[in-house]
Structure formats: C-alpha cells, structure tokens
N, C-alpha and C. Protein backbone atom coordinates (compact mmCIF):
# COMPACT_ATOMS: atom_id res chain seq x y z
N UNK A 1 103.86 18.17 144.69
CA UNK A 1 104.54 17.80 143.45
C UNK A 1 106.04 17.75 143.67
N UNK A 2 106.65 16.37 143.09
CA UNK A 2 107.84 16.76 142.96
C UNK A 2 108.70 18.04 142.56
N UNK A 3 109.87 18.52 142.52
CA UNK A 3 110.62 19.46 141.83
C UNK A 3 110.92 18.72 140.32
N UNK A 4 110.87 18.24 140.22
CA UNK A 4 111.58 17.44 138.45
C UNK A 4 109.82 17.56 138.01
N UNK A 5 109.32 17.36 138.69
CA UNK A 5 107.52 17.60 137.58
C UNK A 5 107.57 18.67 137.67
N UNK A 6 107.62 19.79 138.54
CA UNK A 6 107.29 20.92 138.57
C UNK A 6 107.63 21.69 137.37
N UNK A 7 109.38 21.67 136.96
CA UNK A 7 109.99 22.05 136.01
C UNK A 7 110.25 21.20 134.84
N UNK A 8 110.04 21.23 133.85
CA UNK A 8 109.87 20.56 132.53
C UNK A 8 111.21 20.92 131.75
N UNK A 9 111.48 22.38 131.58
CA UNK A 9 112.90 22.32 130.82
C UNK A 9 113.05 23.83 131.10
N UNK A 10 114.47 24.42 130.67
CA UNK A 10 114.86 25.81 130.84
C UNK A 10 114.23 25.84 129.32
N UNK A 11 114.22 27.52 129.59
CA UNK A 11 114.22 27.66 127.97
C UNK A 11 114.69 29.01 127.85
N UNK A 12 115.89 28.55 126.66
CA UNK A 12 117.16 28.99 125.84
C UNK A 12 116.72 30.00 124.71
N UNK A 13 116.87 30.84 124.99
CA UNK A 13 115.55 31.84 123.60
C UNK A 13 116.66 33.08 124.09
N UNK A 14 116.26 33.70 122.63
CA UNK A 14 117.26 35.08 122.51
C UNK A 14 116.75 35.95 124.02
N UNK A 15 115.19 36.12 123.81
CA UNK A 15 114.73 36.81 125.07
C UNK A 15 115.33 36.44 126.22
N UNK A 16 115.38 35.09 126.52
CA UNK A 16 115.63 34.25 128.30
C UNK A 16 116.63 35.28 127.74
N UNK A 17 117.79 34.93 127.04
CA UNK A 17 119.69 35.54 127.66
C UNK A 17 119.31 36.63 127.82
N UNK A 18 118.70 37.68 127.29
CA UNK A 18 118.69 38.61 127.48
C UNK A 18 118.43 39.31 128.67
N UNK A 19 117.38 38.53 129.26
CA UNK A 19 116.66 39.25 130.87
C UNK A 19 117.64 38.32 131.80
N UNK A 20 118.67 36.94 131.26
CA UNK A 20 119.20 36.94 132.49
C UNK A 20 120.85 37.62 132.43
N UNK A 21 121.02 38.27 131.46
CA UNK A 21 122.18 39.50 131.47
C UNK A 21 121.45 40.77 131.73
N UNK A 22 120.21 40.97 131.84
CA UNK A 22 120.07 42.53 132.46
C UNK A 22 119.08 42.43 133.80
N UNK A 23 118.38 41.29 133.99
CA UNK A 23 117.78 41.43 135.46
C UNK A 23 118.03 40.07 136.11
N UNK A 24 119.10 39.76 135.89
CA UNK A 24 119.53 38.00 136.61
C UNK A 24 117.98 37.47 136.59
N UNK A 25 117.43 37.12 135.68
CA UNK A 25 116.04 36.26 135.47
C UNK A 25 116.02 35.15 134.71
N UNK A 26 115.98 34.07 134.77
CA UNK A 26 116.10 32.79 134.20
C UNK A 26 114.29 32.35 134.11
N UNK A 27 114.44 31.85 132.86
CA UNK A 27 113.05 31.20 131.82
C UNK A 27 113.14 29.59 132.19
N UNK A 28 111.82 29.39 132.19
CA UNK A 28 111.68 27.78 132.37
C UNK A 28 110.10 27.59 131.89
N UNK A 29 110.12 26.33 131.07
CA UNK A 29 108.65 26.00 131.28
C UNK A 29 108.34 24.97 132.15
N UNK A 30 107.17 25.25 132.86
CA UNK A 30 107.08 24.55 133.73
C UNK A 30 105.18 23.72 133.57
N UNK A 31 104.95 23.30 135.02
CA UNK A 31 103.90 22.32 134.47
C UNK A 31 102.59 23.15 134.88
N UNK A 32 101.55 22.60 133.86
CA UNK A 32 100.49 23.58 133.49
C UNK A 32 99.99 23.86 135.24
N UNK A 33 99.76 22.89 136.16
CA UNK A 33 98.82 23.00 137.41
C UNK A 33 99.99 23.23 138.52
N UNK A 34 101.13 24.14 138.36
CA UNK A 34 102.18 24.72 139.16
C UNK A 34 101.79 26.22 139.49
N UNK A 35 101.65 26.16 140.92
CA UNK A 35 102.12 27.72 141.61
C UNK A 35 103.04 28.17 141.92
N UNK A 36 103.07 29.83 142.26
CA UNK A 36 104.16 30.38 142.10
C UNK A 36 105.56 30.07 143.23
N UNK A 37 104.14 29.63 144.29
CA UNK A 37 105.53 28.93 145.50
C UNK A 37 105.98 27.81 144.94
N UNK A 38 105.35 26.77 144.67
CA UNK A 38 105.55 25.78 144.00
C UNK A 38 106.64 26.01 142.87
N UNK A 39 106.95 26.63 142.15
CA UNK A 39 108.06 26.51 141.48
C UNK A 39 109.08 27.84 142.37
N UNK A 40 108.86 28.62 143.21
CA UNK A 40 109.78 29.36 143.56
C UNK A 40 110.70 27.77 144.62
N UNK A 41 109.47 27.26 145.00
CA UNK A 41 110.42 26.26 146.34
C UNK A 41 111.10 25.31 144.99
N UNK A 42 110.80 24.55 144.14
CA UNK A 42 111.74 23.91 142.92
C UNK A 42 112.94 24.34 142.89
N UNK A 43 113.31 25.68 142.05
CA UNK A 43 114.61 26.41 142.10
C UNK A 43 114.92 26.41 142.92
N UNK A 44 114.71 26.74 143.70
CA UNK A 44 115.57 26.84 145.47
C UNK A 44 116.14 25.61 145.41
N UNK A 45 115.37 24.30 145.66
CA UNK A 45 116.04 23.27 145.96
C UNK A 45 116.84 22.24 144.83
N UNK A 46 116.33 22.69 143.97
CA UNK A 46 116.99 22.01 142.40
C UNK A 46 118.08 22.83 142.46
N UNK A 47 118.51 24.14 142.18
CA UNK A 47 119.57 24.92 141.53
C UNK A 47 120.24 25.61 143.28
N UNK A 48 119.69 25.11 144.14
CA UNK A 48 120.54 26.19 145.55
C UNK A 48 120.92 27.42 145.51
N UNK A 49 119.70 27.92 145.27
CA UNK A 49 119.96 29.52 145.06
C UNK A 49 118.62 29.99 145.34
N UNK A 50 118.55 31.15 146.06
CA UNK A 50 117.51 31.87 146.22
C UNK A 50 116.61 33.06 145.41
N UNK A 51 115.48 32.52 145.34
CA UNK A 51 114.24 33.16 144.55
C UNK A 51 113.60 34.59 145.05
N UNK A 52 114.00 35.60 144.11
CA UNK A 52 113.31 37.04 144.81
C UNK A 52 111.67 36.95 144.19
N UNK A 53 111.74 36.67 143.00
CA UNK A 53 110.24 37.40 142.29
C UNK A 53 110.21 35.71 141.42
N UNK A 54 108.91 35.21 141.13
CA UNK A 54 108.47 34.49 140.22
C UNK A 54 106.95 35.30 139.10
N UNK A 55 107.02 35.13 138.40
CA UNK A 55 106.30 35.37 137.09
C UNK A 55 105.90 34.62 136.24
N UNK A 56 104.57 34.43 135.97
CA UNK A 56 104.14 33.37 135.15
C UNK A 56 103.46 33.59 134.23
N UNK A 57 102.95 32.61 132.87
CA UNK A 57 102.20 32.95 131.88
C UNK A 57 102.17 32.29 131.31
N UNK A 58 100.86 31.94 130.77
CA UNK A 58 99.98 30.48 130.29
C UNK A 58 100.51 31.12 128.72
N UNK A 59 101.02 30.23 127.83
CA UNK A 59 101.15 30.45 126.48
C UNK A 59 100.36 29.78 125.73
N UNK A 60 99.44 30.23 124.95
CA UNK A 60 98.15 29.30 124.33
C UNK A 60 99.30 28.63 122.67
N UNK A 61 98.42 27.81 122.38
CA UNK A 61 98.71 27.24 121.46
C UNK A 61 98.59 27.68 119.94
N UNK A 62 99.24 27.11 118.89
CA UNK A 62 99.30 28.19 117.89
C UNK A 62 98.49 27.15 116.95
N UNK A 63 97.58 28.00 116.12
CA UNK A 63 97.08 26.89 115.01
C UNK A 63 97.61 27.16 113.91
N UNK A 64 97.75 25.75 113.55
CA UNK A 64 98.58 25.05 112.63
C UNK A 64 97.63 24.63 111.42
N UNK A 65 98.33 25.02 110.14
CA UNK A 65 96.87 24.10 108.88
C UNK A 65 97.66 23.15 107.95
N UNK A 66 97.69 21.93 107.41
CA UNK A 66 98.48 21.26 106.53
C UNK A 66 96.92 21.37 105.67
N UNK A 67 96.79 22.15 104.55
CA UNK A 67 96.23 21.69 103.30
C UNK A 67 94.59 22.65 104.11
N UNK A 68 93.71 21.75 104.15
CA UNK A 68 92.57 21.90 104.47
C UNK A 68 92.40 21.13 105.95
N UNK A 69 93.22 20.78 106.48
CA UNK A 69 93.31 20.40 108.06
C UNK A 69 93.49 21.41 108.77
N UNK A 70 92.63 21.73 109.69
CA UNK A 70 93.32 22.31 110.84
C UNK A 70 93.32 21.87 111.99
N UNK A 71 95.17 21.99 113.06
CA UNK A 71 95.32 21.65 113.64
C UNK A 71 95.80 22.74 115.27
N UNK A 72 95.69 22.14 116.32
CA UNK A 72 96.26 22.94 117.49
C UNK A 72 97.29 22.40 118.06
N UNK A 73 98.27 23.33 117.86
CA UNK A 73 99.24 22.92 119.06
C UNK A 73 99.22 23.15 120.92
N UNK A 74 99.47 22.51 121.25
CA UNK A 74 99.01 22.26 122.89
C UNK A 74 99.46 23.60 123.48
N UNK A 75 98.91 24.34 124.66
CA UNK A 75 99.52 25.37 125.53
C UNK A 75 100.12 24.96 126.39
N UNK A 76 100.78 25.60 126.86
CA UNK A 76 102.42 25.54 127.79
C UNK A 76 102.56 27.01 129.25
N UNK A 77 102.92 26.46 129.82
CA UNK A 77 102.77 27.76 131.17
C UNK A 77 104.44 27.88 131.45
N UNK A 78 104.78 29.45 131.03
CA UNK A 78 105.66 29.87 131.44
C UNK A 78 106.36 30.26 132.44
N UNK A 79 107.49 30.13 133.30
CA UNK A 79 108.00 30.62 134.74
C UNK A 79 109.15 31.59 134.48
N UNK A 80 108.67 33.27 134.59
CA UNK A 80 110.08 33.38 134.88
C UNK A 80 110.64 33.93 136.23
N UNK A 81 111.66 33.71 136.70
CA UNK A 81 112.44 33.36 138.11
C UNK A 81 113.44 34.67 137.76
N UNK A 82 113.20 35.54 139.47
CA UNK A 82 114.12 36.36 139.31
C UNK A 82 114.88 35.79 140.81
N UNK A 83 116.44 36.04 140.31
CA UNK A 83 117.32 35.12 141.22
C UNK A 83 117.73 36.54 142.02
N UNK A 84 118.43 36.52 143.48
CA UNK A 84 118.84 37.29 144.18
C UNK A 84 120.42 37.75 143.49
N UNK A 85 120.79 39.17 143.63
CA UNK A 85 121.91 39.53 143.14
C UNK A 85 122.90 38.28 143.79
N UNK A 86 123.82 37.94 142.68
CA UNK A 86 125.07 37.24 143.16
C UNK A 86 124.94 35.86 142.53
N UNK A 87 123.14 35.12 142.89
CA UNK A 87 123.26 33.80 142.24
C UNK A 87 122.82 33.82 141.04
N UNK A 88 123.12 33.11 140.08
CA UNK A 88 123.13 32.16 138.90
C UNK A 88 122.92 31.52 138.72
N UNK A 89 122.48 30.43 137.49
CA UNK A 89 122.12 29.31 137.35
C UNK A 89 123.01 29.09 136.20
N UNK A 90 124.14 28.14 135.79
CA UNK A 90 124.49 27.69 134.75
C UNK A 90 123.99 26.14 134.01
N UNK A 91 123.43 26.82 132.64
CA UNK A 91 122.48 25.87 131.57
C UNK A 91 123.77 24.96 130.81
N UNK A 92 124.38 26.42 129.71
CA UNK A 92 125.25 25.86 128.74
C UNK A 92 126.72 26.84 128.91
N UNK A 93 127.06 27.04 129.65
CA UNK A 93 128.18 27.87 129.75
C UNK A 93 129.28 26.89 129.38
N UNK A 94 129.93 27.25 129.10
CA UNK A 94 131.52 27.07 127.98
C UNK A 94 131.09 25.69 127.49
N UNK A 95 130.27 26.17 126.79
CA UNK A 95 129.57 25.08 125.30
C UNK A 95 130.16 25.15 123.86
C-alpha cells in the first residue's frame, strides 16, 4: 500500500493534544486493512521521524435513528503513533 492510502487524516480531538503534550503520541485514522508496520513505515516516510510504539483500534459505528429509520454509521480503525523523544509532527501550529 501506498503511504497516502495507508493514512486517511490526523485527528485533532481534545484527547489526540492531550497524549501528544504528555507522551509525544500523535492520532490518525487510518485505513481499515492497515498493519502496524504498515503504518509505523507511513510516518516514518511521510513525516521523517521515527516510530517507537504503534497502537491501534477498530472504532465501530454509531447507530443513528431519523424518526422510525434506523441507520449505521460506517467503522473506522484508529492509529495511535508514539514518536521517539525529540520528534514531532506539526498539523496546525501557529494557526
């Protein structure tokens, strides 16, 4: 797999800032049939920085009802990336 399929988007959530101001760990969703090398080698070569720990987790979908419909929203597989002391990844800095 490419690196641009692999990773789908960062994601910007009170939680992500939080774990990447106390354990340099950056959030991404990434694509449902991705392994953990598989997105550890992505970051590496997308952002040039080296990968200590990857972590993952399938997020199921939430059901949704308009009226007497019910509907599902799709599941999504989570990555989170712990970076080696020193590197960073900048998203939105001086936004």
């Amino acid at each position: 797999m490419n690196p641009s399929d692999v990773l789908k988007r960062p994601l910007i959530t009170e939680k992500a800032t939080l774990l990447k101001g106390t354990s340099n760990a950056v959030s991404f969703e990434v694509d449902r049939r991705a392994k953990k090398k598989q997105i550890q080698e992505a970051v590496e070569k997308m952002f040039k920085v080296k990968v200590v720990d990857v972590r993952t987790m399938n997020v199921t979908g939430k059901v949704k009802r308009r009226g007497r419909t019910v509907g599902l929203r799709p599941g999504w597989k989570k990555a989170v990336v712990t970076l080696k002391a020193g590197d960073k990844i900048e998203f939105f800095e001086g936004v």
